[in-house]
N, C-alpha and C. Protein backbone atom coordinates (compact mmCIF):
# COMPACT_ATOMS: atom_id res chain seq x y z
N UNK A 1 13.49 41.52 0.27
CA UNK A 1 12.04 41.42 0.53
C UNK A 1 11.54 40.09 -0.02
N UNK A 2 11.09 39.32 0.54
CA UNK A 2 10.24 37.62 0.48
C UNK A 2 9.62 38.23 -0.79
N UNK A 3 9.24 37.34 -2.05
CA UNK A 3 8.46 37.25 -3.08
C UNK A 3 6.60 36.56 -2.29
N UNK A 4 6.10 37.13 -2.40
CA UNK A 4 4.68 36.56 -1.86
C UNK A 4 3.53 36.95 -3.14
N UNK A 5 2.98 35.90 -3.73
CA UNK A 5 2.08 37.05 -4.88
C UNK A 5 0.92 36.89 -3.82
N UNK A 6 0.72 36.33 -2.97
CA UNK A 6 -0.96 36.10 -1.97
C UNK A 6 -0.88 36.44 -1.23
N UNK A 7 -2.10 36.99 -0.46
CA UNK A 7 -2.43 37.34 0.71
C UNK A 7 -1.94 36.83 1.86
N UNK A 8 -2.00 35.55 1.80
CA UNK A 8 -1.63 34.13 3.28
C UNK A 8 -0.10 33.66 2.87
N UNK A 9 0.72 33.46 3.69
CA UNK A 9 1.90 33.25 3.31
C UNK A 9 1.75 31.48 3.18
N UNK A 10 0.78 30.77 3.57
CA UNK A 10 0.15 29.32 2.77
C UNK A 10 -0.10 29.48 1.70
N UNK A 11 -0.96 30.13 1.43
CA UNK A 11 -1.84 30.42 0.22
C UNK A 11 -0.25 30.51 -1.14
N UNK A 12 0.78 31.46 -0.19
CA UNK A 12 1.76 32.01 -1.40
C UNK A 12 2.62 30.50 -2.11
N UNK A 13 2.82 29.93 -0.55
CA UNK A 13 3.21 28.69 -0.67
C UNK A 13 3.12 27.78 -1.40
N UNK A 14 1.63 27.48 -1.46
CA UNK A 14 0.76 26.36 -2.20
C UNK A 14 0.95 26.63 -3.80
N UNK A 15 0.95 28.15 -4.41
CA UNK A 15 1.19 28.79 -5.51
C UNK A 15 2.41 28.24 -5.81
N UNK A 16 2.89 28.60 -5.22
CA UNK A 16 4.35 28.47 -5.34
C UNK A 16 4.39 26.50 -5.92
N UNK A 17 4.26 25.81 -5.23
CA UNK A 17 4.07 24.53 -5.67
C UNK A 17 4.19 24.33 -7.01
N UNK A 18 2.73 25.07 -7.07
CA UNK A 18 2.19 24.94 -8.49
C UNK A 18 2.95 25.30 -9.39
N UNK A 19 3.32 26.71 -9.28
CA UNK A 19 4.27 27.43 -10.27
C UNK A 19 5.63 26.22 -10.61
N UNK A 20 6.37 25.57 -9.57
CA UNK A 20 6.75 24.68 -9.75
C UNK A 20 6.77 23.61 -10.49
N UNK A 21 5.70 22.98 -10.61
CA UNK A 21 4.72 21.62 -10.77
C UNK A 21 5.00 20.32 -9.67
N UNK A 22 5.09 21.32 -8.84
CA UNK A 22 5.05 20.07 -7.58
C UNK A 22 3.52 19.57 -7.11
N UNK A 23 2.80 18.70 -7.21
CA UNK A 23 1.76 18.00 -6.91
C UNK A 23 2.12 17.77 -5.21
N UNK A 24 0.60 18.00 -4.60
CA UNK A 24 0.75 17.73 -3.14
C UNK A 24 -1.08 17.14 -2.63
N UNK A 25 -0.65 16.96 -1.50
CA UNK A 25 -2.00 16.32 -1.09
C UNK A 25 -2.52 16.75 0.40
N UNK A 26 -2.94 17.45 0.50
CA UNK A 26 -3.02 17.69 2.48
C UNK A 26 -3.62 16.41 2.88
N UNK A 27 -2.85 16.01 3.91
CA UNK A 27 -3.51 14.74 4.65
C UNK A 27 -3.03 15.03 6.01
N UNK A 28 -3.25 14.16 7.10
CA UNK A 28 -3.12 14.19 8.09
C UNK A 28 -3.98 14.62 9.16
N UNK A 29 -3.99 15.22 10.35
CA UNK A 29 -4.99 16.13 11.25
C UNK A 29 -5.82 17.40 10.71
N UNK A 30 -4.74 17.72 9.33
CA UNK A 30 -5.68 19.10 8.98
C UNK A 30 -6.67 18.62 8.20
N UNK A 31 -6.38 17.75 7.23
CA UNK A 31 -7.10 17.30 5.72
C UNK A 31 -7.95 16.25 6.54
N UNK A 32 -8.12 15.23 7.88
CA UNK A 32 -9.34 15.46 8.94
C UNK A 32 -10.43 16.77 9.10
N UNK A 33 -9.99 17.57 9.55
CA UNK A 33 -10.25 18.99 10.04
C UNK A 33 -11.11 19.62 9.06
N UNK A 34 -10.65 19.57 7.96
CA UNK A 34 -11.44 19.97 6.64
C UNK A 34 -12.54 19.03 6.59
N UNK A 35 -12.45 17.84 6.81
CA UNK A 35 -13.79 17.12 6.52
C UNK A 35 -14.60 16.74 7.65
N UNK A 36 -14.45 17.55 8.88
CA UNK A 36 -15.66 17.61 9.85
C UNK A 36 -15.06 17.24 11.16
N UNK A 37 -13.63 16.84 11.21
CA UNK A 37 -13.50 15.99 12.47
C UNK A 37 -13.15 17.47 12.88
N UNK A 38 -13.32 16.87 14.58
CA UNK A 38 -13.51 17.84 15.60
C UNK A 38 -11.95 17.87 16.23
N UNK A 39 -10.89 18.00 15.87
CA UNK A 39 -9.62 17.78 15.70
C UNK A 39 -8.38 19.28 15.89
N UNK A 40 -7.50 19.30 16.91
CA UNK A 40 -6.49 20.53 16.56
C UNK A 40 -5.55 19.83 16.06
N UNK A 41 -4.20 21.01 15.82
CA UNK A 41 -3.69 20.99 15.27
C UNK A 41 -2.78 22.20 15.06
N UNK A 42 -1.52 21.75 14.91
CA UNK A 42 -0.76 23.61 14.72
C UNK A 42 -0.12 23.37 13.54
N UNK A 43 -0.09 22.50 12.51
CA UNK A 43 0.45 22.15 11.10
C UNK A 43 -0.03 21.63 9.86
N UNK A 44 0.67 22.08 8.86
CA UNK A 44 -0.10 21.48 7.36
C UNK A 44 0.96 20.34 7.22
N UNK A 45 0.39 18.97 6.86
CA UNK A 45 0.88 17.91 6.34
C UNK A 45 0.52 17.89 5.06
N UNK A 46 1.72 18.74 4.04
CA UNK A 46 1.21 18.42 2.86
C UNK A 46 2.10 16.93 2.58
N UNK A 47 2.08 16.19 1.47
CA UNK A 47 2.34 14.81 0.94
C UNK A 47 3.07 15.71 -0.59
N UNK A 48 4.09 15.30 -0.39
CA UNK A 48 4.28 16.40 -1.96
C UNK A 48 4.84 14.95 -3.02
N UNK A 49 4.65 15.19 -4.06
CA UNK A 49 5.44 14.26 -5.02
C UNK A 49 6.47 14.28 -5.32
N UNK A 50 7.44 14.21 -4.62
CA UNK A 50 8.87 14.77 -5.06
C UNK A 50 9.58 13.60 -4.54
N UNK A 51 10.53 13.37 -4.98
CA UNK A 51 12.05 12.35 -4.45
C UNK A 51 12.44 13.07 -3.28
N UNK A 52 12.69 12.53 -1.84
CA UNK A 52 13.07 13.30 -0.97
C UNK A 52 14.44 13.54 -1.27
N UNK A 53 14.95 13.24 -2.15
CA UNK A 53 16.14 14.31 -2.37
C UNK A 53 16.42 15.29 -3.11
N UNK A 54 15.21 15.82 -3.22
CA UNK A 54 14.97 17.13 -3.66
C UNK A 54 14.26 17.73 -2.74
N UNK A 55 14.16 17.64 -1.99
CA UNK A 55 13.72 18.28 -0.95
C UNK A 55 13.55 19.93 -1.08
N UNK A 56 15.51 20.30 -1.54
CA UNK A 56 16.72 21.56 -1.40
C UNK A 56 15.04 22.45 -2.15
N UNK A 57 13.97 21.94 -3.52
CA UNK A 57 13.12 22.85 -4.13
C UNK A 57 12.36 23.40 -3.36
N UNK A 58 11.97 22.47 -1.99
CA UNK A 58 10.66 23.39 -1.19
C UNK A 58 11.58 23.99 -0.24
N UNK A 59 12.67 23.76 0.05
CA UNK A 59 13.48 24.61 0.99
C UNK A 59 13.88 26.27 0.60
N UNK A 60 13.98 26.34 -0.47
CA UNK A 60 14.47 27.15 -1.91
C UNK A 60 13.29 27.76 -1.95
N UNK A 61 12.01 27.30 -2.03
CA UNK A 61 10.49 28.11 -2.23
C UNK A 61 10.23 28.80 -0.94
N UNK A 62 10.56 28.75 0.61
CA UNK A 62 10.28 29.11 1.69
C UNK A 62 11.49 29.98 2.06
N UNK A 63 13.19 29.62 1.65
CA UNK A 63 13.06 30.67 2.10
C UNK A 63 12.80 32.13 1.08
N UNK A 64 13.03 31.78 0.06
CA UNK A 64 12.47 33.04 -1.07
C UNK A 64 11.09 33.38 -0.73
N UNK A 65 10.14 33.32 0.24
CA UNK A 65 9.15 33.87 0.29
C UNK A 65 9.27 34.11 1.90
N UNK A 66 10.60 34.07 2.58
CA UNK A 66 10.35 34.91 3.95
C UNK A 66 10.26 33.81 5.37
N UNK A 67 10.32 32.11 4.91
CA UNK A 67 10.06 31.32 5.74
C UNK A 67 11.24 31.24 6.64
N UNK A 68 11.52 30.18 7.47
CA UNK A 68 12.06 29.56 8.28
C UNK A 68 11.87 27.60 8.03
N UNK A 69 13.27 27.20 7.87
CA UNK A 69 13.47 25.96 7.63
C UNK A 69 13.74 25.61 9.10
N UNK A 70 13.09 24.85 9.52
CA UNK A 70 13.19 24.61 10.90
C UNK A 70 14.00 22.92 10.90
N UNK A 71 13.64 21.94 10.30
CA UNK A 71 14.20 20.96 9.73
C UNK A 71 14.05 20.77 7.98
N UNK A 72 14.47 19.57 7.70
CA UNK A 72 14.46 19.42 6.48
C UNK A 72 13.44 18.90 6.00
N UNK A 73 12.23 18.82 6.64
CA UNK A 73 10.85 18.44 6.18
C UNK A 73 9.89 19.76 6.83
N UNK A 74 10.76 20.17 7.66
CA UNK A 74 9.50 20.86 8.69
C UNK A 74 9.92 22.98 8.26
N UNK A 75 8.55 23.55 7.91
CA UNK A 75 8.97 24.88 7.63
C UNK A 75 7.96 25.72 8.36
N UNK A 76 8.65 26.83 8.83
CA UNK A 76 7.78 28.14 9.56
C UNK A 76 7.55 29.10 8.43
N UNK A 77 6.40 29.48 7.87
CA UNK A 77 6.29 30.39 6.53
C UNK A 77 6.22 31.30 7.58
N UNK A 78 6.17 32.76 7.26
CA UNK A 78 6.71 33.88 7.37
C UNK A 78 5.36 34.41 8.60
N UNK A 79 4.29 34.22 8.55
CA UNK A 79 3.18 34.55 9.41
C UNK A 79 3.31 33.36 10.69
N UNK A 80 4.29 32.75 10.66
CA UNK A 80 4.29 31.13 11.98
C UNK A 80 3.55 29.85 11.33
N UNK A 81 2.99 29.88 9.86
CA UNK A 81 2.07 28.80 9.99
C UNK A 81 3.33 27.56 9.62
N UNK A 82 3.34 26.43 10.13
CA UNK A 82 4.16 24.93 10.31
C UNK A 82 3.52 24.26 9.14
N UNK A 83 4.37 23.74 8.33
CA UNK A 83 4.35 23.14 6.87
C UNK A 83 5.13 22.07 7.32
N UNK A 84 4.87 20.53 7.21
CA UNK A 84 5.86 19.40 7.42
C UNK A 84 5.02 18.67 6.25
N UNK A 85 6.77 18.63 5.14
CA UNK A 85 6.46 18.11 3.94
C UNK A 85 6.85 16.81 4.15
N UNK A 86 5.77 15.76 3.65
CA UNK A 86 5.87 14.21 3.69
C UNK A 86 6.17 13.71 2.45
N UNK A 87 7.37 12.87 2.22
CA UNK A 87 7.40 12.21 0.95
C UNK A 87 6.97 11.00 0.83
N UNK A 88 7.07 10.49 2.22
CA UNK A 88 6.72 8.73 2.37
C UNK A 88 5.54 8.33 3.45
N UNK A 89 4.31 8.84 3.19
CA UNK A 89 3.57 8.71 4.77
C UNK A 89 3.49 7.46 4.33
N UNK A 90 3.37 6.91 5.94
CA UNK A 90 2.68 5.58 6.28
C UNK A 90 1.43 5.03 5.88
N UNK A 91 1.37 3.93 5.41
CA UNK A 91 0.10 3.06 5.58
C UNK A 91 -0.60 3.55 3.91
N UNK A 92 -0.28 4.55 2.69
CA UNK A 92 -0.81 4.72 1.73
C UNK A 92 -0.77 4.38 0.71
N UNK A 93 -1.35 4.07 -0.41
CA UNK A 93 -0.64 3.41 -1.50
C UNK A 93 -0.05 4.84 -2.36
N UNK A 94 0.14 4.67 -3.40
CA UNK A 94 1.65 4.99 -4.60
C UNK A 94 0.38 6.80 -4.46
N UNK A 95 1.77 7.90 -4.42
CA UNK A 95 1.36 9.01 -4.61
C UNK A 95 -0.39 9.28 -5.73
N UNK A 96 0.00 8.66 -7.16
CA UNK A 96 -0.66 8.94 -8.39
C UNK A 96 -2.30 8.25 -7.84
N UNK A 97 -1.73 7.12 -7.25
CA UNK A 97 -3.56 6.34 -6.98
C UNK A 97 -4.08 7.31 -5.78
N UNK A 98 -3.43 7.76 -4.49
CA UNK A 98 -3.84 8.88 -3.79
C UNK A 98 -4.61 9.82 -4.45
N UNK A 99 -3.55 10.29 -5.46
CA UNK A 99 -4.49 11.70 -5.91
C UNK A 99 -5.90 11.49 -6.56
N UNK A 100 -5.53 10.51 -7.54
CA UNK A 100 -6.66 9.98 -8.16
C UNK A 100 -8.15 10.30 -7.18
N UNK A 101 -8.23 9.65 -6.18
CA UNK A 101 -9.00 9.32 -4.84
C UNK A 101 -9.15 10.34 -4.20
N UNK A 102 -8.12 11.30 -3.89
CA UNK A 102 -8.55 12.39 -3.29
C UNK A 102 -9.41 13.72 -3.97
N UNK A 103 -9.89 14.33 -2.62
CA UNK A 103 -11.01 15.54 -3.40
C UNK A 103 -10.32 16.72 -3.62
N UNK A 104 -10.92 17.73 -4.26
CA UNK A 104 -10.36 19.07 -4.80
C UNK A 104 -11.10 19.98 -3.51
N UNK A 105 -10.61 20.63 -2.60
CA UNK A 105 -10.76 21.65 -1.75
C UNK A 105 -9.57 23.10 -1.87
N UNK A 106 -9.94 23.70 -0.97
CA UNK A 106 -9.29 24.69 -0.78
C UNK A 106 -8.58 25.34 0.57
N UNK A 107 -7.15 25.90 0.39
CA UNK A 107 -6.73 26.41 1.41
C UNK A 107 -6.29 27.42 0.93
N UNK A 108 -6.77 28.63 1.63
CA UNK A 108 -6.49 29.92 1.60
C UNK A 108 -6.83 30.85 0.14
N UNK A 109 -7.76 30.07 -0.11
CA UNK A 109 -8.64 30.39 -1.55
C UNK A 109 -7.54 29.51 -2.69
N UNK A 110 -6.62 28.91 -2.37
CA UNK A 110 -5.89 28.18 -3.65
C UNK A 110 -6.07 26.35 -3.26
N UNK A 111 -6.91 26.23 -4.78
CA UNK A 111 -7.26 24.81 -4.93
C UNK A 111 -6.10 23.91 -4.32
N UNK A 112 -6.45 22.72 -3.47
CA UNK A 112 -5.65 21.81 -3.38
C UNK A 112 -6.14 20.45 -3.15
N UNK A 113 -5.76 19.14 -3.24
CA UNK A 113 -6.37 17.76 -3.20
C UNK A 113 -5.95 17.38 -1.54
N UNK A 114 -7.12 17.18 -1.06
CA UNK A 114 -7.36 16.71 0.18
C UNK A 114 -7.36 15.23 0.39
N UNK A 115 -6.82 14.68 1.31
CA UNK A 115 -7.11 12.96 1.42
C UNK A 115 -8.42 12.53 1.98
N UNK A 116 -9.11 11.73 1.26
CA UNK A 116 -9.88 11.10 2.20
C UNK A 116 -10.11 10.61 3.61
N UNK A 117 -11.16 10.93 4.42
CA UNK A 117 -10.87 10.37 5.54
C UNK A 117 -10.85 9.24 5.94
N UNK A 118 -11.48 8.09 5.02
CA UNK A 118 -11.22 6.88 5.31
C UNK A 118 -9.17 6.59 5.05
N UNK A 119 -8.77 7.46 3.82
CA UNK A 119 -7.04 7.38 3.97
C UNK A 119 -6.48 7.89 5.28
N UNK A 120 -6.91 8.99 5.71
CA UNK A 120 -6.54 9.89 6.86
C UNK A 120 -6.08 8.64 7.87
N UNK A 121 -7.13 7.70 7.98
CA UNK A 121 -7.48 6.85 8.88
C UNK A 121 -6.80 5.59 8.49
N UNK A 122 -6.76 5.41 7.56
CA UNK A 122 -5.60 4.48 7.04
C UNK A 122 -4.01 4.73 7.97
N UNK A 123 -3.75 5.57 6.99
CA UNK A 123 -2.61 6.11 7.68
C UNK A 123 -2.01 6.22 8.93
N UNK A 124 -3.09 7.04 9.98
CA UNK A 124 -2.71 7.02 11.22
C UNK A 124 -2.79 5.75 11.92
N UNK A 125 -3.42 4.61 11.82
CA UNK A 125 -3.49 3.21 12.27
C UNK A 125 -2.07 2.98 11.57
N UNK A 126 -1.36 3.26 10.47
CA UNK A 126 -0.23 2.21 9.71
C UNK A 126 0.73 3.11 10.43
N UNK A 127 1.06 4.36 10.98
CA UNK A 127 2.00 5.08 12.10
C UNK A 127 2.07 4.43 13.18
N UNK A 128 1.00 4.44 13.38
CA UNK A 128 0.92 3.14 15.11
C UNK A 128 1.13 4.41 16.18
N UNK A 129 1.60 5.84 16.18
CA UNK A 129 1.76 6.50 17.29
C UNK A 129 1.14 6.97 17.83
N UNK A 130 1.65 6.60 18.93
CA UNK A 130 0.39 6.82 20.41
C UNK A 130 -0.55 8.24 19.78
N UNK A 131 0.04 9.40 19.36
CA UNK A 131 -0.90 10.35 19.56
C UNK A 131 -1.57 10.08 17.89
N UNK A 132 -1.05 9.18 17.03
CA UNK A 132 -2.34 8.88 16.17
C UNK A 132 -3.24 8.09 16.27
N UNK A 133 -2.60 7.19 16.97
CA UNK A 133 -3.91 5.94 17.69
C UNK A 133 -4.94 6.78 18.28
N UNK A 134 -4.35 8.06 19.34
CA UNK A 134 -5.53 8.58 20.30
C UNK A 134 -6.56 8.89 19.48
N UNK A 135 -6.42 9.52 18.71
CA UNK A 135 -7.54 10.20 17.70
C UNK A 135 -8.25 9.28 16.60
N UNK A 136 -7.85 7.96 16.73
CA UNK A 136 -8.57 7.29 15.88
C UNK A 136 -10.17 6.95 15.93
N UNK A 137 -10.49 6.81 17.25
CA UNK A 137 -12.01 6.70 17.39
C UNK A 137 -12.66 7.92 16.89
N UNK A 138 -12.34 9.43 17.25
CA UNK A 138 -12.71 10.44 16.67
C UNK A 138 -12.74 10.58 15.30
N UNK A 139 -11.95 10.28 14.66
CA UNK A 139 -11.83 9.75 12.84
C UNK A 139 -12.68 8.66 12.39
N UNK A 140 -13.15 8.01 12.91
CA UNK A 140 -13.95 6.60 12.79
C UNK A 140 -15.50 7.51 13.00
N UNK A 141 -15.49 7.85 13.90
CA UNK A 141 -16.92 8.34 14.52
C UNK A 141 -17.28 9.65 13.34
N UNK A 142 -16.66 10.66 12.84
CA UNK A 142 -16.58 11.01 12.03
C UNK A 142 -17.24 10.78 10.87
N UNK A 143 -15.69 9.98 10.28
CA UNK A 143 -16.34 8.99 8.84
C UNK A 143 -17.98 8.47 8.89
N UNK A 144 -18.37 8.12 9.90
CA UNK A 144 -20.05 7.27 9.83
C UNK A 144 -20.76 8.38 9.80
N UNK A 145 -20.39 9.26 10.14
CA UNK A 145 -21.63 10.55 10.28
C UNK A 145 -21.37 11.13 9.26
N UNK A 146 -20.32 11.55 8.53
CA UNK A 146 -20.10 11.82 6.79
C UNK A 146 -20.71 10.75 5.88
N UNK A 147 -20.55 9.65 6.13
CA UNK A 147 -21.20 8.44 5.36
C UNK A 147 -22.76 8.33 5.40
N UNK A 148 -23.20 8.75 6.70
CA UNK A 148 -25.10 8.76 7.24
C UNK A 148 -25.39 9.63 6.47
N UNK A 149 -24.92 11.01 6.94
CA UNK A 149 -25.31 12.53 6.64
C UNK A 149 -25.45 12.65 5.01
N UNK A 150 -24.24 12.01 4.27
CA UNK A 150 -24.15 11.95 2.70
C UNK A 150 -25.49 11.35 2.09
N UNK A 151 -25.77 9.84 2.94
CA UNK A 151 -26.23 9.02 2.38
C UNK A 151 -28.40 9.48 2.68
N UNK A 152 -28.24 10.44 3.74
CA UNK A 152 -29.56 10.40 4.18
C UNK A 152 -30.01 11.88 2.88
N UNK A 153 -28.59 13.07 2.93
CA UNK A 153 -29.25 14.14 2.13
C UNK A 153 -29.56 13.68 0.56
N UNK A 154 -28.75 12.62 0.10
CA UNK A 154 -29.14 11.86 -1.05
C UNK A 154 -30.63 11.42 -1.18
N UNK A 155 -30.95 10.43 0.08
CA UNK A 155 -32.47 10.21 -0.09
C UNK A 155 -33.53 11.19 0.06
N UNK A 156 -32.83 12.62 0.65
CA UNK A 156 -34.01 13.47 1.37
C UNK A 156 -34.12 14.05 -0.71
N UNK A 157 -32.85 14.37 -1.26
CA UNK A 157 -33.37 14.89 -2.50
C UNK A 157 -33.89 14.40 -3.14
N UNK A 158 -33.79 13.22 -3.54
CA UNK A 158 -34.42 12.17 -4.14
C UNK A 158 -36.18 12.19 -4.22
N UNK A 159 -36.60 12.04 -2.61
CA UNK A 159 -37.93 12.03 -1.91
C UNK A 159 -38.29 13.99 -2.12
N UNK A 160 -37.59 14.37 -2.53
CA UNK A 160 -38.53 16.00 -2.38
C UNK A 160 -38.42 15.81 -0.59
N UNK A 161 -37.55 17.53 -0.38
CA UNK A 161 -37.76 17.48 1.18
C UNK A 161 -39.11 18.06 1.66
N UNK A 162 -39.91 18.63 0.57
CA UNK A 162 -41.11 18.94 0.90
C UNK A 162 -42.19 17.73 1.41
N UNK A 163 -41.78 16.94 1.22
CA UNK A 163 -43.04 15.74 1.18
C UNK A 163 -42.25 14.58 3.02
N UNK A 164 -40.95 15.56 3.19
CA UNK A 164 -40.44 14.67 3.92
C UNK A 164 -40.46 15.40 5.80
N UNK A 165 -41.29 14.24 6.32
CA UNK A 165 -41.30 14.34 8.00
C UNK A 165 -40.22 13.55 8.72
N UNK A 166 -39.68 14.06 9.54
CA UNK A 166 -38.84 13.42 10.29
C UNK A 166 -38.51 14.00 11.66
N UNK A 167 -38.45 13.32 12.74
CA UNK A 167 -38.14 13.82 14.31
C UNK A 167 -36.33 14.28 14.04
N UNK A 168 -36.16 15.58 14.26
CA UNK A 168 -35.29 16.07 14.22
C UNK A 168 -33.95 16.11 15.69
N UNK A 169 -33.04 16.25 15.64
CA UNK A 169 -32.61 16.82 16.85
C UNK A 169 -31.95 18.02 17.01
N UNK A 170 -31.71 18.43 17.97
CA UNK A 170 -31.06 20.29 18.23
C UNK A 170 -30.55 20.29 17.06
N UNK A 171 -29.49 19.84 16.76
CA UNK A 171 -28.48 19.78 15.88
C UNK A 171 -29.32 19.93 14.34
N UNK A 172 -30.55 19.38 14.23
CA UNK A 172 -30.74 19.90 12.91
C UNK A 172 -30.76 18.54 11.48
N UNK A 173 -30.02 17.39 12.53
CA UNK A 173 -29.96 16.16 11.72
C UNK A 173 -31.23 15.40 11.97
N UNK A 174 -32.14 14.52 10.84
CA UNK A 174 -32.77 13.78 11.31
C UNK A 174 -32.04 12.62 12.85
N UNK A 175 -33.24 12.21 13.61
CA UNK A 175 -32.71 11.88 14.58
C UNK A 175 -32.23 10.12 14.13
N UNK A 176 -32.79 9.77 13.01
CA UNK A 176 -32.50 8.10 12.51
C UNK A 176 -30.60 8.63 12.51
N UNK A 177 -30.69 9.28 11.03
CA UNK A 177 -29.23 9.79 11.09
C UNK A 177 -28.15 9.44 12.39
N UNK A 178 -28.35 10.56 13.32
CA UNK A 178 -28.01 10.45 14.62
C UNK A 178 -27.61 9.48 15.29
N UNK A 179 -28.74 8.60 15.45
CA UNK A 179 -28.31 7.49 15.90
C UNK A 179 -27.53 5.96 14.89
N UNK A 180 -28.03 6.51 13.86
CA UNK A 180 -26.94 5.59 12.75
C UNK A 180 -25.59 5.79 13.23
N UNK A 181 -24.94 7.50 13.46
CA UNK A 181 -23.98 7.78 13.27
C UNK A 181 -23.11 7.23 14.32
N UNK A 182 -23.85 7.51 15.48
CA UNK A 182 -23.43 7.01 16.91
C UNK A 182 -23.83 8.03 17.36
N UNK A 183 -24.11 9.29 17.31
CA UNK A 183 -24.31 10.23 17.95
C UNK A 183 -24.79 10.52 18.94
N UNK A 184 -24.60 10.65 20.84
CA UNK A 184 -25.80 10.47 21.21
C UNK A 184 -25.86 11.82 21.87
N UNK A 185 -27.45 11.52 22.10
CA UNK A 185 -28.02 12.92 22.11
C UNK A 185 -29.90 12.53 22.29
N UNK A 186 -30.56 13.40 22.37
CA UNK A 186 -32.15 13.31 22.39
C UNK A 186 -32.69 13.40 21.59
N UNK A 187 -33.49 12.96 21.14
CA UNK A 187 -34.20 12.98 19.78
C UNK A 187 -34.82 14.18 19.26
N UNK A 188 -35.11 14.89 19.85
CA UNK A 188 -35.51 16.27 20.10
C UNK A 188 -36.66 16.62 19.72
N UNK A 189 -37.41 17.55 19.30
CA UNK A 189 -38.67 17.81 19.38
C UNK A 189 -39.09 17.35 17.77
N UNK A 190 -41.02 17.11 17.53
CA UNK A 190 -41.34 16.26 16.35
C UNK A 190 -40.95 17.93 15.24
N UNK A 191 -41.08 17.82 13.96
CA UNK A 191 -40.85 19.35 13.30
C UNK A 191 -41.66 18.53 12.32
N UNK A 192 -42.39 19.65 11.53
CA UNK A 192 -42.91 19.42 10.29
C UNK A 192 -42.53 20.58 9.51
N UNK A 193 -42.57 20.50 7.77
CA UNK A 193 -42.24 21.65 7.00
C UNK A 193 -43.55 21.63 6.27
């Protein structure tokens, strides 16, 4: 019987790491995905800190919890979810300055460090492959509307949103926002609070 102490056979996974002391980083299409891009995907790109020749430890953690080693980076945990462990992504600097930089989120209720999307975006430009190039404008377009959206709810607290008018759109964003972001769309109706 697979050892699982969690609910999600990720979730058991990610534990498992830990219990280890393997340090990891989700980056890629998912650790996008988490921060707003409009993005699929059927895999976790974690970034783990390990010498890829140790690999044999996360091979050793999956299948003791029920997985499938499909290659030697790439794993099926026990529910189908696709784990492809990266030791060397493209285009990033040294594991330790990553983490530093990256944020604390969550998958499957267990804490983990997410990459930035300006790294996300790093990265997939330093791959050069066609299907990371495709998605780069979507990652770009993204980032500005995380950067607007950050930078406008900063001023709205600042200003008291009580005291603050602004032409809104469907969506709920001021419409300046919007069009900072690139967004396009109609300005939508005037709102007062």
């Amino acid at each position: 019987m697979p050892v699982q102490s969690h609910d999600s056979p990720l979730g058991a996974f990610l534990e498992a790491l830990e219990e280890e002391e393997i340090k990891c980083i989700l980056i890629g299409a998912m650790a996008a995905i988490e921060q707003g891009a409009p993005l699929m995907t059927v895999n976790y790109d974690l970034w783990v800190n390990l010498p890829e020749r140790q690999y044999v430890r996360l091979l050793s953690i999956v299948q003791r919890q029920g997985g499938t080693v499909r290659a030697r980076t790439l794993y099926e945990l026990s529910d189908g979810t696709q784990v492809n462990a990266i030791f060397q992504p493209d285009g990033l600097r040294a594991f330790d300055v990553e983490w530093k930089y990256s944020r604390w989120g969550e998958l499957e209720n267990v804490p983990v460090k997410i990459l930035p999307l300006s790294r996300v975006i790093a990265s997939k430009r330093a791959a050069n492959r066609d299907k990371d190039l495709a998605v780069l404008p979507i990652l770009k377009r993204t980032l500005r509307l995380v950067k607007v959206i950050g930078s406008t709810t900063r001023l709205f607290a600042r200003a008291g949103r009580h005291n603050a008018r602004s032409r809104t759109s469907e969506r709920g964003l001021p419409f300046a926002t919007r069009k900072q972001a690139g967004v396009v769309g109609s300005p939508g109706p005037r709102e007062e609070e």
